[in-house]
C-alpha atoms as a PDB file:
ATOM      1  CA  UNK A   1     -10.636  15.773  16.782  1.00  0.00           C
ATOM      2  CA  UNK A   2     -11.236  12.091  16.377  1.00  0.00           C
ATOM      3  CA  UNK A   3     -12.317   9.503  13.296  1.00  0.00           C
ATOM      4  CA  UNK A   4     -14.589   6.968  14.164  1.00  0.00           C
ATOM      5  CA  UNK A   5     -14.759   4.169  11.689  1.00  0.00           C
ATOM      6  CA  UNK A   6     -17.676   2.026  11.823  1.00  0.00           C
ATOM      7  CA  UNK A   7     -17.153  -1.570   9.132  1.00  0.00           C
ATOM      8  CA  UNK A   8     -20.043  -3.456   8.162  1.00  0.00           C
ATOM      9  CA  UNK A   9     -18.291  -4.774   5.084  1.00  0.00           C
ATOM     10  CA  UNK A  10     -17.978  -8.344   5.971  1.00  0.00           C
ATOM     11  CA  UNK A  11     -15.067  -9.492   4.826  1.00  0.00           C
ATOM     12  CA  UNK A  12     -13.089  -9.057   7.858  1.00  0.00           C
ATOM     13  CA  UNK A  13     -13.608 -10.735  11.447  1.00  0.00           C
ATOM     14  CA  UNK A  14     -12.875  -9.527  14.874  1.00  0.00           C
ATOM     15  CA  UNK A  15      -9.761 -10.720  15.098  1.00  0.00           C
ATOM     16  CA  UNK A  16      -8.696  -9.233  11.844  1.00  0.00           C
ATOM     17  CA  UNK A  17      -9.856  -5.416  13.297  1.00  0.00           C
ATOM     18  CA  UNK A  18      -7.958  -6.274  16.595  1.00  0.00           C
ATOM     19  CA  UNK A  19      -4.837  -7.413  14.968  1.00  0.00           C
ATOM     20  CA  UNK A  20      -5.017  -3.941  12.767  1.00  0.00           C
ATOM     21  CA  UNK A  21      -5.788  -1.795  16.012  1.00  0.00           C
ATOM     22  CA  UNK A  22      -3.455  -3.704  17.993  1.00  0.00           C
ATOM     23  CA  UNK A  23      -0.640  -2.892  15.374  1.00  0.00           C
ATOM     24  CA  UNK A  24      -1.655   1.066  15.497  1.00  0.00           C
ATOM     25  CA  UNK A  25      -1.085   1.235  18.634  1.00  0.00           C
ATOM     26  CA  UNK A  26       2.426  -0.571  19.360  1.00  0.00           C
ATOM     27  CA  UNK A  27       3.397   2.083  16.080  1.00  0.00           C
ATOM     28  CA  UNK A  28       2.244   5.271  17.548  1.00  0.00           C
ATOM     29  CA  UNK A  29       3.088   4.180  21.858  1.00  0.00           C
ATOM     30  CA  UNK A  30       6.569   3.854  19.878  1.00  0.00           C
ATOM     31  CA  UNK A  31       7.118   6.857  18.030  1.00  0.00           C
ATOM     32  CA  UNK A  32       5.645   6.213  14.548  1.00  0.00           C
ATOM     33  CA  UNK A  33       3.740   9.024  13.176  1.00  0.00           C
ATOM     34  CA  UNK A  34       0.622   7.409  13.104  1.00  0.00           C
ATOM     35  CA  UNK A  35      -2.980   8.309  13.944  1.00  0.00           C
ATOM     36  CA  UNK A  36      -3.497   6.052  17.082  1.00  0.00           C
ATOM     37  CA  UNK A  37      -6.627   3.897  18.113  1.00  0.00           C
ATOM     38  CA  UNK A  38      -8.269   5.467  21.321  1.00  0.00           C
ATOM     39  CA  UNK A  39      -9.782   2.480  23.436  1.00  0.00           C
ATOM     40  CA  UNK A  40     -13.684   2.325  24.368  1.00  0.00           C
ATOM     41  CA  UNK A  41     -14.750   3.361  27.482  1.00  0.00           C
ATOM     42  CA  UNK A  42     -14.551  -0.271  28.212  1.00  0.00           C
ATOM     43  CA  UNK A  43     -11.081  -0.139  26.975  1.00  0.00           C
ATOM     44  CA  UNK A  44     -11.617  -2.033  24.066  1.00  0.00           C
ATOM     45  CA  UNK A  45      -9.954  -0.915  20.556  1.00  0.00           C
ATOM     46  CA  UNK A  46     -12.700  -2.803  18.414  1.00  0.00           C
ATOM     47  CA  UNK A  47     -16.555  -2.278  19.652  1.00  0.00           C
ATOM     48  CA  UNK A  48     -18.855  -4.777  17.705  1.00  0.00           C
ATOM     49  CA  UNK A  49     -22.746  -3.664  17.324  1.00  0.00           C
ATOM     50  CA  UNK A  50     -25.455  -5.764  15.939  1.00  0.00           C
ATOM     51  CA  UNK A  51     -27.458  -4.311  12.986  1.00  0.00           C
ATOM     52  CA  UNK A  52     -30.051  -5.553  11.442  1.00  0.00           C
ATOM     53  CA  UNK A  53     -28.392  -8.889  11.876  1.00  0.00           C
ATOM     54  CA  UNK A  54     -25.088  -7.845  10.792  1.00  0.00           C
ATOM     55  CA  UNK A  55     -22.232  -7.205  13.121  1.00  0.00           C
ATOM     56  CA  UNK A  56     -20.773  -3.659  12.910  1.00  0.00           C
ATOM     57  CA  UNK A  57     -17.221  -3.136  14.567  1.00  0.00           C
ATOM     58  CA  UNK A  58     -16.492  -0.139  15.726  1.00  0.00           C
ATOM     59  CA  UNK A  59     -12.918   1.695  16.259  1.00  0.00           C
ATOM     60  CA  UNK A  60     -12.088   5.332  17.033  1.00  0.00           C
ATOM     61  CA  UNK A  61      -9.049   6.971  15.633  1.00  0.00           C
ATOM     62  CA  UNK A  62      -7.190  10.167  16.872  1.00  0.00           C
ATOM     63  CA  UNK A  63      -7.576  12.532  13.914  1.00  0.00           C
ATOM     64  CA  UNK A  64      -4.643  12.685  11.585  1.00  0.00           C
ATOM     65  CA  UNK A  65      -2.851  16.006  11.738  1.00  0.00           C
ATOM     66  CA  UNK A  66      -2.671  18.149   8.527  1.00  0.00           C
ATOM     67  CA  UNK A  67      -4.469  17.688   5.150  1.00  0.00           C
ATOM     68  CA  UNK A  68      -4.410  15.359   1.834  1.00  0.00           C
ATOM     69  CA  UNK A  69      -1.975  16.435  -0.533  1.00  0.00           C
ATOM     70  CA  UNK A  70      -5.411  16.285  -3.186  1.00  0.00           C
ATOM     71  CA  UNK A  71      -7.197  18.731  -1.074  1.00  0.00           C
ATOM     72  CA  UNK A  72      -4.745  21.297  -1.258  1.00  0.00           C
ATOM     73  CA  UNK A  73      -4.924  20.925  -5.171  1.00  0.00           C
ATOM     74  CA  UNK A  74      -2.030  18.540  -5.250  1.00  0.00           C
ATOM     75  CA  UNK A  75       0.107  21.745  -4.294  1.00  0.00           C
ATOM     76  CA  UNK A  76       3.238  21.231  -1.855  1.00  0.00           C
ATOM     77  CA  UNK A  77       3.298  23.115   1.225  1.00  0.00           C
ATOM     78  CA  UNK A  78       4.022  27.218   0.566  1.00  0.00           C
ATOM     79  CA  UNK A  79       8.026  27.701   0.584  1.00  0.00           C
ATOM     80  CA  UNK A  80       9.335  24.305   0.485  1.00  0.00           C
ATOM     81  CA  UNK A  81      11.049  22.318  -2.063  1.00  0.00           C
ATOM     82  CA  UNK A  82       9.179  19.515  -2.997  1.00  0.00           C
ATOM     83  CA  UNK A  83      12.163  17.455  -2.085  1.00  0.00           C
ATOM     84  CA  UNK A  84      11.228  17.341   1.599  1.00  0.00           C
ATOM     85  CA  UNK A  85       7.927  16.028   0.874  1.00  0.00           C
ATOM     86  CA  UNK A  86       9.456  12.931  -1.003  1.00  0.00           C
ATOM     87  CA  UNK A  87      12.192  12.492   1.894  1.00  0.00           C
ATOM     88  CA  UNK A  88       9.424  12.442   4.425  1.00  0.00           C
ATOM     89  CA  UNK A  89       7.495  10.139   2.959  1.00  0.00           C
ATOM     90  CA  UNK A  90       9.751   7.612   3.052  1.00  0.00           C
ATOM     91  CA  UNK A  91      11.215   8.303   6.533  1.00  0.00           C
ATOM     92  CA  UNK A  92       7.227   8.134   7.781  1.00  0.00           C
ATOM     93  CA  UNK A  93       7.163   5.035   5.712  1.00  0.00           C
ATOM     94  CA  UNK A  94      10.826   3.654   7.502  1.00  0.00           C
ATOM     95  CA  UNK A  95       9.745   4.293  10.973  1.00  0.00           C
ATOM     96  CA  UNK A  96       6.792   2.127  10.559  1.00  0.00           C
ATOM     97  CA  UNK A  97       8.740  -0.487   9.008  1.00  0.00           C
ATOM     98  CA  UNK A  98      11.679  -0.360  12.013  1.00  0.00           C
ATOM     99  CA  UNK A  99       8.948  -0.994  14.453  1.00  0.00           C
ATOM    100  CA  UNK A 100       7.143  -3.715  12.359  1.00  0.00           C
ATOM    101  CA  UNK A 101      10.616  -5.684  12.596  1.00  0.00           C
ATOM    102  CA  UNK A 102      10.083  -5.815  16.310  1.00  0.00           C
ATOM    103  CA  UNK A 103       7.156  -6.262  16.850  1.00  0.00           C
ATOM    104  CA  UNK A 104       5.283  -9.381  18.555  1.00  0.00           C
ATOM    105  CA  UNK A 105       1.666  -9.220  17.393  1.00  0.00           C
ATOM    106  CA  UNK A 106      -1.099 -11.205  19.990  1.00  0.00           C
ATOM    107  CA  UNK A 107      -3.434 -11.683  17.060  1.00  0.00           C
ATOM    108  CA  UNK A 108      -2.213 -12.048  13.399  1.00  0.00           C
ATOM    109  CA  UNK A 109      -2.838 -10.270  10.118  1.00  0.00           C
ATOM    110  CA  UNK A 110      -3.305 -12.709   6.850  1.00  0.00           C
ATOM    111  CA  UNK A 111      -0.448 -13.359   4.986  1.00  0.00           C
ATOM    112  CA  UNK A 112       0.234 -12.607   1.417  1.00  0.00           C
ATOM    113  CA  UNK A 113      -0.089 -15.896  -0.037  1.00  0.00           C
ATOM    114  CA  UNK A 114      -3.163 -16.129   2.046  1.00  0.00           C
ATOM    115  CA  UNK A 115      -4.741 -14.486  -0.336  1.00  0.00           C
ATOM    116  CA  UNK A 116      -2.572 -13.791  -3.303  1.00  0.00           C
ATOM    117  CA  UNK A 117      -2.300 -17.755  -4.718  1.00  0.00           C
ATOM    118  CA  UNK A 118      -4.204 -19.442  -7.851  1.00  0.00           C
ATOM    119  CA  UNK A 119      -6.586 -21.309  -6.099  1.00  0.00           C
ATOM    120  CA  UNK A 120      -8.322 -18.099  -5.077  1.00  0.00           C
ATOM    121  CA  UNK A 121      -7.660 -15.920  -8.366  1.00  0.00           C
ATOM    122  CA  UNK A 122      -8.399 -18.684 -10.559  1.00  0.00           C
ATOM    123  CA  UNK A 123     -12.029 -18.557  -9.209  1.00  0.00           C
ATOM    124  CA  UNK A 124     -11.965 -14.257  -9.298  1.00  0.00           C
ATOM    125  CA  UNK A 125     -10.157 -13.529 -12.644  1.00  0.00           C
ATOM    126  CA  UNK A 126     -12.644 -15.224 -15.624  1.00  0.00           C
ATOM    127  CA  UNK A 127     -11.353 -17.306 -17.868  1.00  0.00           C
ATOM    128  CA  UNK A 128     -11.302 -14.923 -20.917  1.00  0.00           C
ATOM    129  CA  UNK A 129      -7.946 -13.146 -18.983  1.00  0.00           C
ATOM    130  CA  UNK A 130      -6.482 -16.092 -19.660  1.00  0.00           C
ATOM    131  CA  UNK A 131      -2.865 -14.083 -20.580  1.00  0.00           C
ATOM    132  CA  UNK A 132      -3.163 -12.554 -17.404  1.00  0.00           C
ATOM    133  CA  UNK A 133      -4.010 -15.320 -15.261  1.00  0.00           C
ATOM    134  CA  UNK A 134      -0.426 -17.191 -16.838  1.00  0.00           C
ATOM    135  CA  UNK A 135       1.817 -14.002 -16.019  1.00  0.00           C
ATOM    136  CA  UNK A 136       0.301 -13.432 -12.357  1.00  0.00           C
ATOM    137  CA  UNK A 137       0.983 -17.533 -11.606  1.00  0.00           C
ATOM    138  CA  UNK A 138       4.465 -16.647 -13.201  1.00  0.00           C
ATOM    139  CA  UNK A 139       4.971 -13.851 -10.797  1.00  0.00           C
ATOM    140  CA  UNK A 140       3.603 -15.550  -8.145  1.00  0.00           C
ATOM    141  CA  UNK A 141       6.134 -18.396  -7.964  1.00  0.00           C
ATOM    142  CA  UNK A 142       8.773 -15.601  -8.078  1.00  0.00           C
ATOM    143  CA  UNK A 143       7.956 -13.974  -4.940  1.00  0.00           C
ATOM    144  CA  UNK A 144       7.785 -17.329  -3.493  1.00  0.00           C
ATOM    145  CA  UNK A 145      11.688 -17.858  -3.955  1.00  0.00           C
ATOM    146  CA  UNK A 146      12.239 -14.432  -2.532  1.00  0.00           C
ATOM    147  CA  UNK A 147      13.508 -14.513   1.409  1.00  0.00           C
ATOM    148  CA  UNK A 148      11.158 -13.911   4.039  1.00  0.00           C
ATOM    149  CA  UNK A 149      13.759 -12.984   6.659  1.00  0.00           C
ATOM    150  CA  UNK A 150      12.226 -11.148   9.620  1.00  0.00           C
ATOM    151  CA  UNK A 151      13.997  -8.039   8.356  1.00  0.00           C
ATOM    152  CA  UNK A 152      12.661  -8.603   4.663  1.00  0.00           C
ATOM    153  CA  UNK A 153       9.079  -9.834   5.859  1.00  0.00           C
ATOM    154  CA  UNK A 154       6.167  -8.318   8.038  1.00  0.00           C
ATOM    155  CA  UNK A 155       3.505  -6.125   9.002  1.00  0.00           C
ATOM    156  CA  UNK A 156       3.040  -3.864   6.366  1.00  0.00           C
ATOM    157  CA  UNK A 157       0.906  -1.016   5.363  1.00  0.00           C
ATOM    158  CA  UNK A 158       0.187  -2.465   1.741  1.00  0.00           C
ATOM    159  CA  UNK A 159      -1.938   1.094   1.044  1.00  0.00           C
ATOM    160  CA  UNK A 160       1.054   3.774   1.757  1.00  0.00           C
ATOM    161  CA  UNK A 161      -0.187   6.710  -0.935  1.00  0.00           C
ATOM    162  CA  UNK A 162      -1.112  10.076  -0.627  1.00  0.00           C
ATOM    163  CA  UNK A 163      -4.413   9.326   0.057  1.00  0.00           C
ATOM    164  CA  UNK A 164      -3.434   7.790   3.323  1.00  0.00           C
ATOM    165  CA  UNK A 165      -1.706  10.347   5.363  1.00  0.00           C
ATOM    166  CA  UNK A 166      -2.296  13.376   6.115  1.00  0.00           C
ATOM    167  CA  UNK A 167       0.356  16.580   5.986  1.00  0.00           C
ATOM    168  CA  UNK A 168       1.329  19.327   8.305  1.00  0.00           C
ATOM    169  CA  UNK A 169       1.445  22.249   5.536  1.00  0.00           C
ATOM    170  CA  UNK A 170       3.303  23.805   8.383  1.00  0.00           C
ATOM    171  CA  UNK A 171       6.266  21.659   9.174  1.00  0.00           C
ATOM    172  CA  UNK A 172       5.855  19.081   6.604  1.00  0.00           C
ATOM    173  CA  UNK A 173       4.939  16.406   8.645  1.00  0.00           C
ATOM    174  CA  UNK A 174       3.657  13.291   7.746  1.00  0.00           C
ATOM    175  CA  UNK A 175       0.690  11.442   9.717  1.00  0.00           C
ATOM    176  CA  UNK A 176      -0.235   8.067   8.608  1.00  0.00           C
ATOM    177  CA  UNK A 177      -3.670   6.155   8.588  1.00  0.00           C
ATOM    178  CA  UNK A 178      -6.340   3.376   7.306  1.00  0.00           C
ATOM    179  CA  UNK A 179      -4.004   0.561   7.974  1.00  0.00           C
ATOM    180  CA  UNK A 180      -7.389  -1.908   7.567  1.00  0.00           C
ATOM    181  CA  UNK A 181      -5.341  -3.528   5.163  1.00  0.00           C
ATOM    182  CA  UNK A 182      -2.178  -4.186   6.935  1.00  0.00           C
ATOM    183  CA  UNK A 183      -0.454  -7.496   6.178  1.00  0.00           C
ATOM    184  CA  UNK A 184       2.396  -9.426   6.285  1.00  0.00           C
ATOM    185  CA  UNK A 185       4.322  -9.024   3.389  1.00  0.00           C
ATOM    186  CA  UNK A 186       7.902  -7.879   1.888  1.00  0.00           C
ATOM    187  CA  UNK A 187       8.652  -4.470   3.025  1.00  0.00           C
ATOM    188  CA  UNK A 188       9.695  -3.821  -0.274  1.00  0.00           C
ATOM    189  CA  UNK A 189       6.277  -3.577  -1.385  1.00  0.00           C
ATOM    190  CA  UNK A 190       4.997   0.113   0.698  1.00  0.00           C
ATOM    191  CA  UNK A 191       8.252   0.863  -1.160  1.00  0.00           C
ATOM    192  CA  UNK A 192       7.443  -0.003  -4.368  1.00  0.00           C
ATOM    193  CA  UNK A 193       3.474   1.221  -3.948  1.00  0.00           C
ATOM    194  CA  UNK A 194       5.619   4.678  -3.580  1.00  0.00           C
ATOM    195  CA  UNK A 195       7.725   4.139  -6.691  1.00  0.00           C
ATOM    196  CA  UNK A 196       4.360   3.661  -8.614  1.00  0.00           C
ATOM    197  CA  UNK A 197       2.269   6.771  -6.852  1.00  0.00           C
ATOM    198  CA  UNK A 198       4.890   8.792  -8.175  1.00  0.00           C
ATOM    199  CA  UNK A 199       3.507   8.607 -11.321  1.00  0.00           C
ATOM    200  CA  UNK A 200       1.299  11.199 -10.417  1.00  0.00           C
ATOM    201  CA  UNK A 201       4.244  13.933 -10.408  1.00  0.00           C
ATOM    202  CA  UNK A 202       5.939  12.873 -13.508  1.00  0.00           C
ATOM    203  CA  UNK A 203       2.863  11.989 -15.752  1.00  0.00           C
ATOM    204  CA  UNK A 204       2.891  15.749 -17.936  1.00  0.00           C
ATOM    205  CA  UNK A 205       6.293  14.217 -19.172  1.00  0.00           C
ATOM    206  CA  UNK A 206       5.123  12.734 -22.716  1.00  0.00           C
ATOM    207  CA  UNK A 207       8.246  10.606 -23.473  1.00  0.00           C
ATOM    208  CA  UNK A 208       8.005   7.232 -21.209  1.00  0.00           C
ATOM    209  CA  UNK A 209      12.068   7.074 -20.713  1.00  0.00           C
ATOM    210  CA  UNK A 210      12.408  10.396 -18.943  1.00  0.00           C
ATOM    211  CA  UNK A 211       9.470   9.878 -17.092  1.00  0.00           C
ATOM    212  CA  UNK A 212      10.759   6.380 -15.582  1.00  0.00           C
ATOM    213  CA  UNK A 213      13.760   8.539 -14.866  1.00  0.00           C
ATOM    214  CA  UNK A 214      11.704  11.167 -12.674  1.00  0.00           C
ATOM    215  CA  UNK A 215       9.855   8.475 -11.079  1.00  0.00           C
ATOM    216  CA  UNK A 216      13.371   7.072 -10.008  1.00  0.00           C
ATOM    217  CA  UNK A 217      14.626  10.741  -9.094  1.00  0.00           C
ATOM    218  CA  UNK A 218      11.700  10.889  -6.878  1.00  0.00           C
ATOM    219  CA  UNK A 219      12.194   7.531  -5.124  1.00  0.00           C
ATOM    220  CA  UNK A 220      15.422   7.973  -4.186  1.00  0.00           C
ATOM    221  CA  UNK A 221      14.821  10.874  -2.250  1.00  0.00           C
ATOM    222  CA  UNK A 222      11.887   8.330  -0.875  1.00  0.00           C
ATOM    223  CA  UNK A 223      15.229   5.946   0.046  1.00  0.00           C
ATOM    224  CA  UNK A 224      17.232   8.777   1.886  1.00  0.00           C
ATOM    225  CA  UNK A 225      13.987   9.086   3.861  1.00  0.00           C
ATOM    226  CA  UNK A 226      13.578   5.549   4.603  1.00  0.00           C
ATOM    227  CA  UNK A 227      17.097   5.261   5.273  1.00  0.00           C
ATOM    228  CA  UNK A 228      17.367   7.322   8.520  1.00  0.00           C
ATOM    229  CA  UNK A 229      14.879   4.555  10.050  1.00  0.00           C
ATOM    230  CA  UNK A 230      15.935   1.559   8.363  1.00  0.00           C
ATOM    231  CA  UNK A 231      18.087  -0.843   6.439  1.00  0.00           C
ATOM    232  CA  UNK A 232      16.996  -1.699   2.827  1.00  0.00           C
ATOM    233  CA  UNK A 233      18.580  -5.061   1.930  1.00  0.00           C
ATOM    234  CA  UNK A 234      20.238  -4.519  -1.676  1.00  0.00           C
ATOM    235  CA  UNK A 235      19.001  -8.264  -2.400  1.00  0.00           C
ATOM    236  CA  UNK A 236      15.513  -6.889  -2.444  1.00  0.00           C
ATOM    237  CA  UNK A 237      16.049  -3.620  -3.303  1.00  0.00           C
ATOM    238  CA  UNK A 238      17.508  -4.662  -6.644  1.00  0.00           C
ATOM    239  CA  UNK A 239      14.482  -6.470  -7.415  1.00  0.00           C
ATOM    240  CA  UNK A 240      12.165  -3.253  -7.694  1.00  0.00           C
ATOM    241  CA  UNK A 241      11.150  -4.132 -10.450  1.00  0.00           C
ATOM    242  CA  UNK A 242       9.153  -7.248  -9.449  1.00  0.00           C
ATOM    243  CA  UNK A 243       7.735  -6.040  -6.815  1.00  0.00           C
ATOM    244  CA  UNK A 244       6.599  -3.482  -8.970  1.00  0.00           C
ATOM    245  CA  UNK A 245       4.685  -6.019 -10.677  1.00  0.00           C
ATOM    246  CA  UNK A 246       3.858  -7.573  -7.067  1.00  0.00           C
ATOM    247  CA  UNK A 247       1.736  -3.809  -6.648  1.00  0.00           C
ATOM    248  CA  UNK A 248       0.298  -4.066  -9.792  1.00  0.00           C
ATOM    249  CA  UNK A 249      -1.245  -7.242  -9.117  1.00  0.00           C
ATOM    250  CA  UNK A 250      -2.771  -6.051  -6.364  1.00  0.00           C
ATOM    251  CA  UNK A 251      -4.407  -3.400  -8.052  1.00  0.00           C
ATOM    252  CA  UNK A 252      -5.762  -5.686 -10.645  1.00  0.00           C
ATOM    253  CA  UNK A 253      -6.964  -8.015  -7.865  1.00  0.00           C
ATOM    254  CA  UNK A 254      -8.680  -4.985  -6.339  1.00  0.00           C
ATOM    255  CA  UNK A 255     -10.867  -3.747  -9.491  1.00  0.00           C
ATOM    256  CA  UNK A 256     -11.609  -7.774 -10.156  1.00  0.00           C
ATOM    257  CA  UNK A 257     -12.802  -7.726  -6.706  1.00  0.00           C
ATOM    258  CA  UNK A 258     -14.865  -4.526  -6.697  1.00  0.00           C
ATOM    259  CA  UNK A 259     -16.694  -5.505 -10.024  1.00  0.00           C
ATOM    260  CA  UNK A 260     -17.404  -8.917  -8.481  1.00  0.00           C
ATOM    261  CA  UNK A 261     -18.825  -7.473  -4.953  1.00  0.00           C
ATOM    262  CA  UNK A 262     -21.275  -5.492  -7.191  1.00  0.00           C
ATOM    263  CA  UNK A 263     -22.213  -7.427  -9.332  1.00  0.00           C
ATOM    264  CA  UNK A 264     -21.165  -5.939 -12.177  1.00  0.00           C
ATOM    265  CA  UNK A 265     -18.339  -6.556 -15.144  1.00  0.00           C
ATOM    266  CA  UNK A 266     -14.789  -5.681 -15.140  1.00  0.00           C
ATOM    267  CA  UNK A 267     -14.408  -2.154 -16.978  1.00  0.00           C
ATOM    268  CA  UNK A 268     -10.878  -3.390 -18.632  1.00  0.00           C
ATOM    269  CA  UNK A 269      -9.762  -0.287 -18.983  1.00  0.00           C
ATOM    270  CA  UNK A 270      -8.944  -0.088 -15.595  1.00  0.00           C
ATOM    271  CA  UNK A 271      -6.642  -2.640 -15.494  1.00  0.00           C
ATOM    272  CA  UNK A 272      -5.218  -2.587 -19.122  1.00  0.00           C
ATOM    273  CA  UNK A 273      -1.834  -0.880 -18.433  1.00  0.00           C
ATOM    274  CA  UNK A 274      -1.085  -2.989 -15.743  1.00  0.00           C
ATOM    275  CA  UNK A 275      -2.212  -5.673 -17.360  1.00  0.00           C
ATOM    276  CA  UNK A 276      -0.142  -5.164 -20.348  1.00  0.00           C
ATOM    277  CA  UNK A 277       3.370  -4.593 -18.350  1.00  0.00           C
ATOM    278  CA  UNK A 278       2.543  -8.001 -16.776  1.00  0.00           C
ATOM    279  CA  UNK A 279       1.717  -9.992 -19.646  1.00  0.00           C
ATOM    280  CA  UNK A 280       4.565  -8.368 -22.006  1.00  0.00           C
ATOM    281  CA  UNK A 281       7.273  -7.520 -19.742  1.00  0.00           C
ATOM    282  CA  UNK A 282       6.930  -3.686 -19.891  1.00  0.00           C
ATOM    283  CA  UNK A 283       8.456  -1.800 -17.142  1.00  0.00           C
ATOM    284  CA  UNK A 284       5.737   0.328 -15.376  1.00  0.00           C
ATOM    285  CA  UNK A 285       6.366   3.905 -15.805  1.00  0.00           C
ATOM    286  CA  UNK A 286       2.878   5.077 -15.368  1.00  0.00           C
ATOM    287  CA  UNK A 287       2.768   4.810 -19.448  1.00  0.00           C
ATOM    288  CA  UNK A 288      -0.265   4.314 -21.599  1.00  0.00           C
ATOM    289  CA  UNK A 289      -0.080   0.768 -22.939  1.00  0.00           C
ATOM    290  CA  UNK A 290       1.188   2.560 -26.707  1.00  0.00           C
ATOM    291  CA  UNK A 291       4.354   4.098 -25.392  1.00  0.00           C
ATOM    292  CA  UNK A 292       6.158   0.342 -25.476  1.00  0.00           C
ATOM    293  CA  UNK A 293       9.305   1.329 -23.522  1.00  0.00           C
ATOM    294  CA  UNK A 294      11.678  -1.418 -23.124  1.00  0.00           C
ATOM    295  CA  UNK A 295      11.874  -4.725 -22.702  1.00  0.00           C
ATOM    296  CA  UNK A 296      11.491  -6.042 -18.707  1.00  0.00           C
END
């Protein structure tokens, strides 16, 4: 079985589908469970057709192996503890990363202050977020002090969730996919996307302290994964918590971005948990902005 992705989007050149493509395949020729690119039968891994005056690119993936974890109701593979599905996630997620710390791309994938800087959110994010905008810019200059040491700083997934890979519900396996946004970045942050998604296991847990405590229970099973790849630096792992904030960000940028590509105004509700751990220094443990635990 294959996937064959066609992009019409618009926001993304040739080069920028190459440079994803290009990065899928060094991962999977190398041992990463990934879902490679299959090449064109003019061994190309990015076709580009014209429609209607618009340039379509093309790729074809090898189908994933397995299932979402949301099409099998959320429900763990029959007869194993749910354990192994945190430990694998983060030893899929620390084989990709060992690779990425090798690896020589021929073209490049944006960089994170590319498009994470002031210049550009000042101009996305109105002027009425004004609380928000200051305690982005604030976050902002702290990930620019942080070390971008090849084995802190690369090709990352930036998207590493369950709705991303896909699972053997026979051996537990993890296949990973959709790497269209793939860019350089701190490691750390797949790792803390994964701290955040595991939210989703812990959220029936009404009292916001012992549910930050399951969320850590369930990442460090995440780290024993990882750590049968690859090295987590304790600089960088000790600052979780910012890059927490560095995910949350991103999924603020996101929603500001969708309701400007439609047309249409921010719903803040989307955004008003993450926007009130940012501006008030609340630790994210998936909480509803009333639960008010801690200070950050």
């Amino acid at each position: 079985m294959f996937f064959l992705r066609a992009s019409a989007i618009g926001d993304r050149t040739e080069k920028d589908y190459l440079a994803e493509t290009e990065f899928v395949r060094y991962l999977a020729e190398n041992g990463a469970p990934v879902a490679n690119v299959i090449p064109s039968v003019r061994g190309r891994l990015v076709e580009c057709v014209e429609v209607d005056d618009k340039s379509v690119y093309v790729s074809l993936f090898a189908y994933a192996n397995g299932m979402l974890l949301a099409d099998n109701g959320y429900r763990y593979r029959e007869g194993a503890p749910l354990s192994e599905y945190f430990y694998n996630t983060g030893k899929a997620l620390g084989a990709i990363h060992r690779l990425s710390k090798t690896y020589k791309p021929v073209h490049p994938r944006p960089d994170y202050f590319d498009k994470y800087n002031m210049t550009y959110l000042d101009g996305l994010i109105p002027d009425e977020y004004s609380e928000l905008k200051t305690a982005i810019a604030k976050r902002l200059d702290a990930f620019r002090a942080l070390p971008k040491d090849k084995s802190y700083y690369g090709l990352v997934h930036f998207d590493y969730s369950d709705g991303n890979y896909h699972i053997n519900m026979d051996t537990g396996a993890i296949t990973v996919f959709d790497f269209d946004n793939c860019m350089n970045c701190w490691y750390m942050f797949d790792l803390a996307n994964l701290w955040i998604h595991n939210e989703g296991w812990t959220r029936q847990e009404p009292d916001p302290g012992k549910r930050f405590e399951l969320m850590q229970q369930c990442f460090d099973l995440q780290l024993q994964g990882y750590k049968t790849e690859t090295e987590v630096p304790d600089e960088l792992l000790g600052k979780l918590p910012l890059f927490i904030d560095m995910v949350l960000i991103e999924n603020i940028v996101d929603e500001f971005e969708c309701a400007a590509r439609e047309g249409e105004e921010l719903d803040f509700e989307d955004i008003e948990d993450a926007a009130e751990c940012l501006s008030n220094n609340i630790p994210y443990a998936g909480t509803a902005t009333g639960d008010n635990y801690g200070d950050g």
